[in-house]
C-alpha atoms as a PDB file:
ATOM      1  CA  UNK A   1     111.019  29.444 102.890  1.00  0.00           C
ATOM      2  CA  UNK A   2     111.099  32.938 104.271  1.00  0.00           C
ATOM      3  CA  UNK A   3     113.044  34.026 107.475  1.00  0.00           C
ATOM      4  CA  UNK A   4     111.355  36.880 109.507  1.00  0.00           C
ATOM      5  CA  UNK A   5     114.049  40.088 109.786  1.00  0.00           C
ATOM      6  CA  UNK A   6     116.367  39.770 112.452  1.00  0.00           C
ATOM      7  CA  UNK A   7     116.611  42.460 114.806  1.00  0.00           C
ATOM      8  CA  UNK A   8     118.595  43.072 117.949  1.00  0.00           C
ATOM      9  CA  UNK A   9     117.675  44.635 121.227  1.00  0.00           C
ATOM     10  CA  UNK A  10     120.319  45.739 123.685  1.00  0.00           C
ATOM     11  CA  UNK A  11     119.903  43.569 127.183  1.00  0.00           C
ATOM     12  CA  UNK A  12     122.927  45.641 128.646  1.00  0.00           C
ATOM     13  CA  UNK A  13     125.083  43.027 129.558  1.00  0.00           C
ATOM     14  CA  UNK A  14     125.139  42.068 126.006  1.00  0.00           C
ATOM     15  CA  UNK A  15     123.188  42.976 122.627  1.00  0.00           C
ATOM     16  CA  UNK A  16     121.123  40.396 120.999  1.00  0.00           C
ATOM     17  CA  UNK A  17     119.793  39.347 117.459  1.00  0.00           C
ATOM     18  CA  UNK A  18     116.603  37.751 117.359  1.00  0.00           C
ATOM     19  CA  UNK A  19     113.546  37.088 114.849  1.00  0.00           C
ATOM     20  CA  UNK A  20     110.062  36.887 115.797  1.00  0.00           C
ATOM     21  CA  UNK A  21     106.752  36.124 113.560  1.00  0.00           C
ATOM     22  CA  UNK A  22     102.878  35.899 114.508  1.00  0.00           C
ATOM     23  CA  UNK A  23     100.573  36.382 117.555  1.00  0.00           C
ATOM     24  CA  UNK A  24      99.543  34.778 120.497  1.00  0.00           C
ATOM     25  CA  UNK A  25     100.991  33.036 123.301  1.00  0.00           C
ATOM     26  CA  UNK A  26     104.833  32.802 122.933  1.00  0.00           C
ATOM     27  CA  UNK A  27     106.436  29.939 121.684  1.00  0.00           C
ATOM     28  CA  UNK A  28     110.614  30.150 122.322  1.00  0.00           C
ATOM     29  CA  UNK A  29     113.123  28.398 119.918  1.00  0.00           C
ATOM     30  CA  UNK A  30     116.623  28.228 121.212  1.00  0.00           C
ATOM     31  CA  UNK A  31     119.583  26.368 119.501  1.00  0.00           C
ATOM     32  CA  UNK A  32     122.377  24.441 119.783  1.00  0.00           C
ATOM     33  CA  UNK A  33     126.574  24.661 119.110  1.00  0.00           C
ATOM     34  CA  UNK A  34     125.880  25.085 114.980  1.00  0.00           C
ATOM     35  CA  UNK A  35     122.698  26.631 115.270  1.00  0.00           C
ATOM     36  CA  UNK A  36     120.966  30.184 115.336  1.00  0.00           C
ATOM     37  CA  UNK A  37     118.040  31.738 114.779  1.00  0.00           C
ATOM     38  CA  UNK A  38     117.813  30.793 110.779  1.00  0.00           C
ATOM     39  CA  UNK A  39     117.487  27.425 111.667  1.00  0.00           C
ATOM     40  CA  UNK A  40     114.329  27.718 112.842  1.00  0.00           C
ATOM     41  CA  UNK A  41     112.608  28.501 108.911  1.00  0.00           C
ATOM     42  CA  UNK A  42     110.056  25.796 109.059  1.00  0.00           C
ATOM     43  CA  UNK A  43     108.794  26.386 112.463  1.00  0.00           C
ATOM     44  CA  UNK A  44     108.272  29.953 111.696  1.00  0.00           C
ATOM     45  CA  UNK A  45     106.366  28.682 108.657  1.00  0.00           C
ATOM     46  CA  UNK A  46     104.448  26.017 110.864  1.00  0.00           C
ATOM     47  CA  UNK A  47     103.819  27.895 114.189  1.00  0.00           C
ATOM     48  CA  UNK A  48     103.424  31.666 113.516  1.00  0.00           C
ATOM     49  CA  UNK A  49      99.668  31.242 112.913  1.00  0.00           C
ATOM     50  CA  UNK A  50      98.499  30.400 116.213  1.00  0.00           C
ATOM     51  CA  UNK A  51     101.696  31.273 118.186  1.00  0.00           C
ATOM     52  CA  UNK A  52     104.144  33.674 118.519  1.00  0.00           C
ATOM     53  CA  UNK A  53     107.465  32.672 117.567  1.00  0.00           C
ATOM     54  CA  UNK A  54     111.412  34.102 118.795  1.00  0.00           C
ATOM     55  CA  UNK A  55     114.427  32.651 118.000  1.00  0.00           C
ATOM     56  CA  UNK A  56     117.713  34.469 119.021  1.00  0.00           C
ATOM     57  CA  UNK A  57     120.979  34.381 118.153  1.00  0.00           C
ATOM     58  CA  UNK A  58     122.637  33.018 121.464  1.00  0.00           C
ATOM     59  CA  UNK A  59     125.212  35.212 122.328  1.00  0.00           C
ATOM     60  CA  UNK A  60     128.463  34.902 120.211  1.00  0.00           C
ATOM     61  CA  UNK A  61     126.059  33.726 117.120  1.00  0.00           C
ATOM     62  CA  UNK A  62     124.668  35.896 114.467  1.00  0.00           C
ATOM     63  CA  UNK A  63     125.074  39.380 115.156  1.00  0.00           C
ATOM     64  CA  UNK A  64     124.246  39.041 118.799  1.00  0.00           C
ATOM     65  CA  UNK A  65     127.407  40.131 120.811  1.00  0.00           C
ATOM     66  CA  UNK A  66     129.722  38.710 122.870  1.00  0.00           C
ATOM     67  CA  UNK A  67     130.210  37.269 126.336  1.00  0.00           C
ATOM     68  CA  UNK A  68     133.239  39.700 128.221  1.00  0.00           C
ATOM     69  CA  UNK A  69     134.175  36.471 130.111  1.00  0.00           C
ATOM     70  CA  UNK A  70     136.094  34.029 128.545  1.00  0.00           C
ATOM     71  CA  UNK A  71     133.821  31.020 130.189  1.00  0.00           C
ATOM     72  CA  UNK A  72     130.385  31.875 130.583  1.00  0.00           C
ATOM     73  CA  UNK A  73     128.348  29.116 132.443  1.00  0.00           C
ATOM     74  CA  UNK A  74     124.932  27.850 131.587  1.00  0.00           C
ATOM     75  CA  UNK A  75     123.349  30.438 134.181  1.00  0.00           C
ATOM     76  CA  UNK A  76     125.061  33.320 131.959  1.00  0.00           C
ATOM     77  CA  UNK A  77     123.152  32.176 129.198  1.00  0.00           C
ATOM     78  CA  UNK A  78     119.894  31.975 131.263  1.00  0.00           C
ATOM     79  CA  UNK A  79     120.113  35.463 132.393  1.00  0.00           C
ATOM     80  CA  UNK A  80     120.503  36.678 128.849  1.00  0.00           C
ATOM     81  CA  UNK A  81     117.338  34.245 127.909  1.00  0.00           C
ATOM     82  CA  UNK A  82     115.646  35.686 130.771  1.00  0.00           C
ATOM     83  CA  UNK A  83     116.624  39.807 129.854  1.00  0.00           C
ATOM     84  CA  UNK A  84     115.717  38.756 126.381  1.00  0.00           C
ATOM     85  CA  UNK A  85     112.042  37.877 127.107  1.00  0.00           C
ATOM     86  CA  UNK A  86     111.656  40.689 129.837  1.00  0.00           C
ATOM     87  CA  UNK A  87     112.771  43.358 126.874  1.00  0.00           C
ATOM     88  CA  UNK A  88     109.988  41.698 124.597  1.00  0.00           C
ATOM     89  CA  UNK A  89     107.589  42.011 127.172  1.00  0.00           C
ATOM     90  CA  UNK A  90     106.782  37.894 127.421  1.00  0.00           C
ATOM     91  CA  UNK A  91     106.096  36.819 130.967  1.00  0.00           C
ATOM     92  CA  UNK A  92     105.281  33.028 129.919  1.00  0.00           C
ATOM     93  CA  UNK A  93     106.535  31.059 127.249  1.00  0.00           C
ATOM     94  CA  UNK A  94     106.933  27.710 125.686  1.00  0.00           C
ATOM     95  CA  UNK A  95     110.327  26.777 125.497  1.00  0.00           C
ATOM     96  CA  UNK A  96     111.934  24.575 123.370  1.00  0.00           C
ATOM     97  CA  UNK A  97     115.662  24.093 123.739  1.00  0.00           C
ATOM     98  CA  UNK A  98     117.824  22.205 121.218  1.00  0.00           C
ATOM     99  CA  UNK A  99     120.805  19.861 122.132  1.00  0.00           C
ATOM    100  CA  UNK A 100     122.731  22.754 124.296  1.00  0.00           C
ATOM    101  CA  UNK A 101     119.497  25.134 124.411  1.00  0.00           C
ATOM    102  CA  UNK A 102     118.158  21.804 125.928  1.00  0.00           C
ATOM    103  CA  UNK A 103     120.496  22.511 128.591  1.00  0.00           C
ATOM    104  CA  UNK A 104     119.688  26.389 128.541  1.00  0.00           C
ATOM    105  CA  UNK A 105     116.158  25.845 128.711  1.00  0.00           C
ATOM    106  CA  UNK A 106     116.098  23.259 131.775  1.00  0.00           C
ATOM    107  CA  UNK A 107     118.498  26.373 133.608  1.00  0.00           C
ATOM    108  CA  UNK A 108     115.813  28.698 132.595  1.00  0.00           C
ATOM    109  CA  UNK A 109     112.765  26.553 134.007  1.00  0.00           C
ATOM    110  CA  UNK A 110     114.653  25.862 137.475  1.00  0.00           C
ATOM    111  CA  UNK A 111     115.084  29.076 138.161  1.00  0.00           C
ATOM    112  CA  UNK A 112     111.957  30.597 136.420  1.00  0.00           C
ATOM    113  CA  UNK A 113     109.678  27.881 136.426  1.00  0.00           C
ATOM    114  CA  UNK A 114     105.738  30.803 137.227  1.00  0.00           C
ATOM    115  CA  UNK A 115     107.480  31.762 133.265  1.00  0.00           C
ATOM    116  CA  UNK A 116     106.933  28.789 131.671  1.00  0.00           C
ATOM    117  CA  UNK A 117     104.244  26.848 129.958  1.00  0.00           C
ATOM    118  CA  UNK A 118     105.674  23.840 128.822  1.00  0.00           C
ATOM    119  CA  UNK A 119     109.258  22.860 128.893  1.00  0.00           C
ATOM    120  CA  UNK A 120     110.151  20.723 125.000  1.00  0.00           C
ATOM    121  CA  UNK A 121     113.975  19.137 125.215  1.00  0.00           C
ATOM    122  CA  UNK A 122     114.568  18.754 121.909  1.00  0.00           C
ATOM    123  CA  UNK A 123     117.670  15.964 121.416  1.00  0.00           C
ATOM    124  CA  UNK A 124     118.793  17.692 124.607  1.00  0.00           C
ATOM    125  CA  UNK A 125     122.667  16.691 125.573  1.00  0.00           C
ATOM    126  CA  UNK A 126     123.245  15.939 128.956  1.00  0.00           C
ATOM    127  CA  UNK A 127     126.515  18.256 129.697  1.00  0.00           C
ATOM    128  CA  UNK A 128     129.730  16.564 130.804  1.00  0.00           C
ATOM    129  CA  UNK A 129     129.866  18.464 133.868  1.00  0.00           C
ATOM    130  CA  UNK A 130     130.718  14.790 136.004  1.00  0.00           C
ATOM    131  CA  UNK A 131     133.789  14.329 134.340  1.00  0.00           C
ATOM    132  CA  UNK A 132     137.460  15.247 136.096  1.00  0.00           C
ATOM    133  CA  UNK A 133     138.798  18.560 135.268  1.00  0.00           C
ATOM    134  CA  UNK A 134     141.383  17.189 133.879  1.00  0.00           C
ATOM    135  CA  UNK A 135     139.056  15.404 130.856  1.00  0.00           C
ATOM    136  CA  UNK A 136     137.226  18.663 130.693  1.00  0.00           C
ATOM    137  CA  UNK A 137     140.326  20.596 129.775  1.00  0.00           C
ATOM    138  CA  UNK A 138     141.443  17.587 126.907  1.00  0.00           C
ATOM    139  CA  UNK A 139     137.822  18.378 125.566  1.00  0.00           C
ATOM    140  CA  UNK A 140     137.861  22.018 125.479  1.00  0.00           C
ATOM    141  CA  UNK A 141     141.496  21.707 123.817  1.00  0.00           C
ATOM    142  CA  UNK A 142     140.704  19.387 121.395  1.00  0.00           C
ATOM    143  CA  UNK A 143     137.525  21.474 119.759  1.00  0.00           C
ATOM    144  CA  UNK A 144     139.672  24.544 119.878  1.00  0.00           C
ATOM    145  CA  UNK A 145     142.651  22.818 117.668  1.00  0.00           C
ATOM    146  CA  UNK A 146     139.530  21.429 115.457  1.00  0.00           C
ATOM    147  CA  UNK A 147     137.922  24.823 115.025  1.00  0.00           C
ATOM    148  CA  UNK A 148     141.295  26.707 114.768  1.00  0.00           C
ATOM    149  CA  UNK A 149     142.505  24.211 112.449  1.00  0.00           C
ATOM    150  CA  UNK A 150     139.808  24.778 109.738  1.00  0.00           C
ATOM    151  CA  UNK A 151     138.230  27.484 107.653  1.00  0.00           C
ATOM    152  CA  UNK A 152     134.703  28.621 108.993  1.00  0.00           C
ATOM    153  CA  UNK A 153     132.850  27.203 105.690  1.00  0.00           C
ATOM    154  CA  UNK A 154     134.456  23.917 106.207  1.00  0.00           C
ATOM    155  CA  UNK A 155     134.459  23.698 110.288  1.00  0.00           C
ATOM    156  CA  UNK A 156     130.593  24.060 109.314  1.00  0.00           C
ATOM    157  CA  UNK A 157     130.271  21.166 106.762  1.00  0.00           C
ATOM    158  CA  UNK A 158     132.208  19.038 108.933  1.00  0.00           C
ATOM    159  CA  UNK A 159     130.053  19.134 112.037  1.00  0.00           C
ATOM    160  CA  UNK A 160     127.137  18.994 109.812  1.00  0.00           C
ATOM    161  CA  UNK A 161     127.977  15.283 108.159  1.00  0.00           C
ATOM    162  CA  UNK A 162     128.555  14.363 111.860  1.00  0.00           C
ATOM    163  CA  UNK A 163     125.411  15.574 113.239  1.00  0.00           C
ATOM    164  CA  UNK A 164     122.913  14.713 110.217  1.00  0.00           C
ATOM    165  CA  UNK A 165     122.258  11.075 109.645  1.00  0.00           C
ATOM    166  CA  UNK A 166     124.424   8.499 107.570  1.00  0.00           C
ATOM    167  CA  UNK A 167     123.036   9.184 103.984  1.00  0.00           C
ATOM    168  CA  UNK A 168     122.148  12.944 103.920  1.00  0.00           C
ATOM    169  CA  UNK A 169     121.394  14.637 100.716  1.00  0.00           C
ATOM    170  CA  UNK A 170     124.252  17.223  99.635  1.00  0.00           C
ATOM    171  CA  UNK A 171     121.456  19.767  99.487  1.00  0.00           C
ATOM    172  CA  UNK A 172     120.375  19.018 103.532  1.00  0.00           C
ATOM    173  CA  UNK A 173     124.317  19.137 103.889  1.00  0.00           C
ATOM    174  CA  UNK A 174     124.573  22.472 102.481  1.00  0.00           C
ATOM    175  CA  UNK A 175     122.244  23.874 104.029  1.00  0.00           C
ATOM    176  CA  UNK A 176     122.924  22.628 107.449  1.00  0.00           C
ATOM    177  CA  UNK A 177     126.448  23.871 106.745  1.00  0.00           C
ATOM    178  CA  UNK A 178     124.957  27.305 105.844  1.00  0.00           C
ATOM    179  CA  UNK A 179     123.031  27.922 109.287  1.00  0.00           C
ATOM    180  CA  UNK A 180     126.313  27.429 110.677  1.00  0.00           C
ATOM    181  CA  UNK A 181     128.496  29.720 108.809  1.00  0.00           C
ATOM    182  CA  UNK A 182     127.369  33.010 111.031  1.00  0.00           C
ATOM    183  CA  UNK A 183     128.915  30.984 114.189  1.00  0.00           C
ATOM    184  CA  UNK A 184     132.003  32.974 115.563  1.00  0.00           C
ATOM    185  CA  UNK A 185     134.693  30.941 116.899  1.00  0.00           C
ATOM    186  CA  UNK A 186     135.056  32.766 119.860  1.00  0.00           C
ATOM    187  CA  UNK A 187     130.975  32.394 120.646  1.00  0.00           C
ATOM    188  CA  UNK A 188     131.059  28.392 119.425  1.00  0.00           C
ATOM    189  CA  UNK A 189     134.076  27.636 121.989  1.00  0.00           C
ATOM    190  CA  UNK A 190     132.223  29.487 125.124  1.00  0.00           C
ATOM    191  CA  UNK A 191     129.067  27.318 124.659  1.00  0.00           C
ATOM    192  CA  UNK A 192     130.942  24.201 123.889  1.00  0.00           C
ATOM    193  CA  UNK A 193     132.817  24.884 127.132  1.00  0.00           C
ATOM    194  CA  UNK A 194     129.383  26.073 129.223  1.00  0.00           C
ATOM    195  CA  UNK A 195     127.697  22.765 127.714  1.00  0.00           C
ATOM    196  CA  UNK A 196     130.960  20.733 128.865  1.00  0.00           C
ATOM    197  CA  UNK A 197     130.993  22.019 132.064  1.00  0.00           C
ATOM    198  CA  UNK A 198     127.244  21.756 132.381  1.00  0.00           C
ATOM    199  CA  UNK A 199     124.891  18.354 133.496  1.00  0.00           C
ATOM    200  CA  UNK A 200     121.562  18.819 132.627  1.00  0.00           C
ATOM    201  CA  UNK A 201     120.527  16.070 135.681  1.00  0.00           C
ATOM    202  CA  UNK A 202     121.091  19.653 137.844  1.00  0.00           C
ATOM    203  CA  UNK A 203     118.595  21.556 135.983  1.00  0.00           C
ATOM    204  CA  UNK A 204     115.982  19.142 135.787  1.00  0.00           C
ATOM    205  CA  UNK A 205     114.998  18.854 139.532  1.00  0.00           C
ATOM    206  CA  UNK A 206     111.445  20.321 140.507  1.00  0.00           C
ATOM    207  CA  UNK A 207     109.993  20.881 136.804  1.00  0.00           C
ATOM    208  CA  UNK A 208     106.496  20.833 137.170  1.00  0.00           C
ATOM    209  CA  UNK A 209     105.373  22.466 133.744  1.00  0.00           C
ATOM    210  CA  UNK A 210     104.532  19.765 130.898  1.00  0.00           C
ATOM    211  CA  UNK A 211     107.503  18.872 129.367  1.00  0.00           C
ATOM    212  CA  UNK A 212     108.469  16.780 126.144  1.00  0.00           C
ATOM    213  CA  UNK A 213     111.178  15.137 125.118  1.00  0.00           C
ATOM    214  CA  UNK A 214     112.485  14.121 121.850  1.00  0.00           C
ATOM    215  CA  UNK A 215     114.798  12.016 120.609  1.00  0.00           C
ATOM    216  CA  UNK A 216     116.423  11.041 116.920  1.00  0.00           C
ATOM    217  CA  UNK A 217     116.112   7.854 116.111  1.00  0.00           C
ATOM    218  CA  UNK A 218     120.233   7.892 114.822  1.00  0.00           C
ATOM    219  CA  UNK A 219     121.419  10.798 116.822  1.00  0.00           C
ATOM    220  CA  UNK A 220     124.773   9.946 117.991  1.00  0.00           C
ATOM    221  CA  UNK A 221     125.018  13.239 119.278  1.00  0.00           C
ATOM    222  CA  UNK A 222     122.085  12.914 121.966  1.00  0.00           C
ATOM    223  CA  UNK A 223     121.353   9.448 121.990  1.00  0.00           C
ATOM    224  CA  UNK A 224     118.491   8.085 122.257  1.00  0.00           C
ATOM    225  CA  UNK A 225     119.045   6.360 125.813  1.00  0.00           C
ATOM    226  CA  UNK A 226     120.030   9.659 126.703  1.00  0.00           C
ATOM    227  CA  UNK A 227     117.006  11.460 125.449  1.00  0.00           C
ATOM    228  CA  UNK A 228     114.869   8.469 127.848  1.00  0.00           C
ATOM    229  CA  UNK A 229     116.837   8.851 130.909  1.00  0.00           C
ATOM    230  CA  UNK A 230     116.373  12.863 130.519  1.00  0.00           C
ATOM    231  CA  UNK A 231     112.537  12.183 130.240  1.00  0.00           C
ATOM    232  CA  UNK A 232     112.614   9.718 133.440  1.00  0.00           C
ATOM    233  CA  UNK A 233     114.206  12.300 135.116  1.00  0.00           C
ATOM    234  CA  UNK A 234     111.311  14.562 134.574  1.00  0.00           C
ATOM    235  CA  UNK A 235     107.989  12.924 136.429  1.00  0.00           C
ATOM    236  CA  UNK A 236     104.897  13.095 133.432  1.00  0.00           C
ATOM    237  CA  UNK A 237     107.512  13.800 130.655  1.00  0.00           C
ATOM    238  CA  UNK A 238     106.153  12.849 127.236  1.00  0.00           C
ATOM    239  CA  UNK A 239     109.115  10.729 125.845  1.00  0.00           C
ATOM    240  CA  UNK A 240     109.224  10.810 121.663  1.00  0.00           C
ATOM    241  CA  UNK A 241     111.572   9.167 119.298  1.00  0.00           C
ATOM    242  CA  UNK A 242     111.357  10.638 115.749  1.00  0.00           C
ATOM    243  CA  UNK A 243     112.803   7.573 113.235  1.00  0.00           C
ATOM    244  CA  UNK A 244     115.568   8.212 110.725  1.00  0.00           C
ATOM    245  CA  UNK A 245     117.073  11.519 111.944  1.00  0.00           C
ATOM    246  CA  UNK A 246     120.457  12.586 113.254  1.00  0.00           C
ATOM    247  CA  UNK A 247     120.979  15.750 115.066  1.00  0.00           C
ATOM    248  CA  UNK A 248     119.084  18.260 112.668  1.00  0.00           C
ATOM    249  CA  UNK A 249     115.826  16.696 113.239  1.00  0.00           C
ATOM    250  CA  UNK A 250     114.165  20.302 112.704  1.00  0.00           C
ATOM    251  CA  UNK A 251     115.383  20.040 108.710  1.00  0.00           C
ATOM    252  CA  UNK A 252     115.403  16.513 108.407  1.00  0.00           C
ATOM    253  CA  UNK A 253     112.005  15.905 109.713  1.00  0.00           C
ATOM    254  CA  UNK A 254     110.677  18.957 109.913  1.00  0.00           C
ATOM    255  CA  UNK A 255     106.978  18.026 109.371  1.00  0.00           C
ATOM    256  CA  UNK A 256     107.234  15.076 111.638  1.00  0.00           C
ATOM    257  CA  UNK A 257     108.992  16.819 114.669  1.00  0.00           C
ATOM    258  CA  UNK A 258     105.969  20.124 113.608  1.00  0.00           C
ATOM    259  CA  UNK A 259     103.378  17.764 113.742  1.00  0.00           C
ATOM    260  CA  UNK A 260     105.106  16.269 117.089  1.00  0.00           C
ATOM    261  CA  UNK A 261     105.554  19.427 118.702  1.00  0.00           C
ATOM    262  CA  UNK A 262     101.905  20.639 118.252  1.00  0.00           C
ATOM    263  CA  UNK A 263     100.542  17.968 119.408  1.00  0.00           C
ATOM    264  CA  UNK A 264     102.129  18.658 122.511  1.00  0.00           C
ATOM    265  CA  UNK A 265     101.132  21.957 122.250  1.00  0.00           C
ATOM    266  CA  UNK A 266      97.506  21.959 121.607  1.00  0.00           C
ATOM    267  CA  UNK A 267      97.680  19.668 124.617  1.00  0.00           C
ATOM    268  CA  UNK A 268      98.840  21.692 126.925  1.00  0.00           C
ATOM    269  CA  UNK A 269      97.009  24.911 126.282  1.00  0.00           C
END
């Protein structure tokens, strides 16, 4: 399935890689830890008639550039969301955050909420940002020793057997793997830290856009009780649980979680 052509607009604080496909009202993808903007192949595909699609490469991923701070918070990444959309001239989107871009996202509405149309947490993690510093720290060290202790190729294979379900195909493997090969360990550690330090609880408060959340039905990553309690936090949330997926549900269910997501958006307007 075809990829549009990346390309990468200077925001000043940082340059960013992004892909974009069709017309009409914007429709934002953002990713998680192993993600970027390849991952998104089959919503391009499924969306780019009716909408018009982005997907970046969060800063660190891709060929985006870096952070100059060693631990950017969740609001760093919001302001580069936000300078993104500004430079490509989008004053409302649809947002739909994945797992950490959950946590992006829900930043992005509370402090932009006349710029959005509808608010999708997609297996959205809820930040550890309650815990002691103390437990932060052992976090933050033990994902550096695991990234630092392994090449990038198989860093990338291991997280995706974790994330997918139990009984993945070596082909969904792979190619989970391969969306994740472009992550630098530099950029990976600053949003595993941002997302540690973050709780998504904070970001929630006030959303008054229609918002959906969706779970995996065998996501140990976002759980599914975790998914629920994000949607109860958000008063008219759609709550959706998508059966037989890990943490990839955009390539392991990709026509389920399309058919989901446009619902939702045909809905909403």
């Amino acid at each position: 399935m075809s990829l549009p052509d990346a390309k990468t607009v200077d925001l000043r604080i940082v340059e960013i890689t992004y892909r974009e496909k069709g017309r009409g009202p914007a429709l934002m993808f953002v990713h998680g830890l192993g993600g970027g903007s390849a991952a998104w192949s089959e919503q391009f595909e499924a969306f780019s008639d009716r909408y018009r699609v982005i997907a970046w490469d969060g800063p660190g991923y891709g060929r985006s550039g870096d952070f100059l701070t060693e631990t950017p918070m969740v609001s760093d990444y919001v302001e580069v969301l936000a300078r993104l959309l500004d430079a490509l001239a989008v004053e409302g989107a649809h947002l739909v955050g994945h797992s950490f871009g959950g946590i992006i996202v829900a930043g992005y509405n509370r402090r932009f909420p006349a710029r959005v149309l509808s608010l999708t947490l997609l297996q959205a993690v809820t930040g550890s940002g309650g815990l002691e510093p103390g437990k932060l720290h052992e976090l933050n060290k033990a994902r550096r020793t695991q990234v630092e202790s392994m090449a990038p190729k198989d860093f990338a294979e291991f997280r995706a057997r974790k994330a997918l379900a139990a009984g993945a195909s070596p082909a969904l493997i792979a190619r989970a793997a391969e969306v994740s090969y472009s992550v630098r360990p530099r950029g990976y550690l600053q949003a595993y830290q941002a997302m540690c330090a973050a709780n998504i609880f904070d970001e929630l408060a006030g959303i008054s856009a229609p918002a959906l959340v969706i779970a995996g039905e065998n996501d140990s990553t976002a759980p599914q009780e975790n998914c629920r309690s994000i949607a109860e936090a958000v008063p008219g949330s759609r709550f959706r649980t998508i059966e037989g997926t890990g943490h990839v549900i955009y390539m392991e269910a990709a026509e389920r979680l399309n058919a989901c997501l446009g619902e939702f958006l045909a809905d909403v307007g």
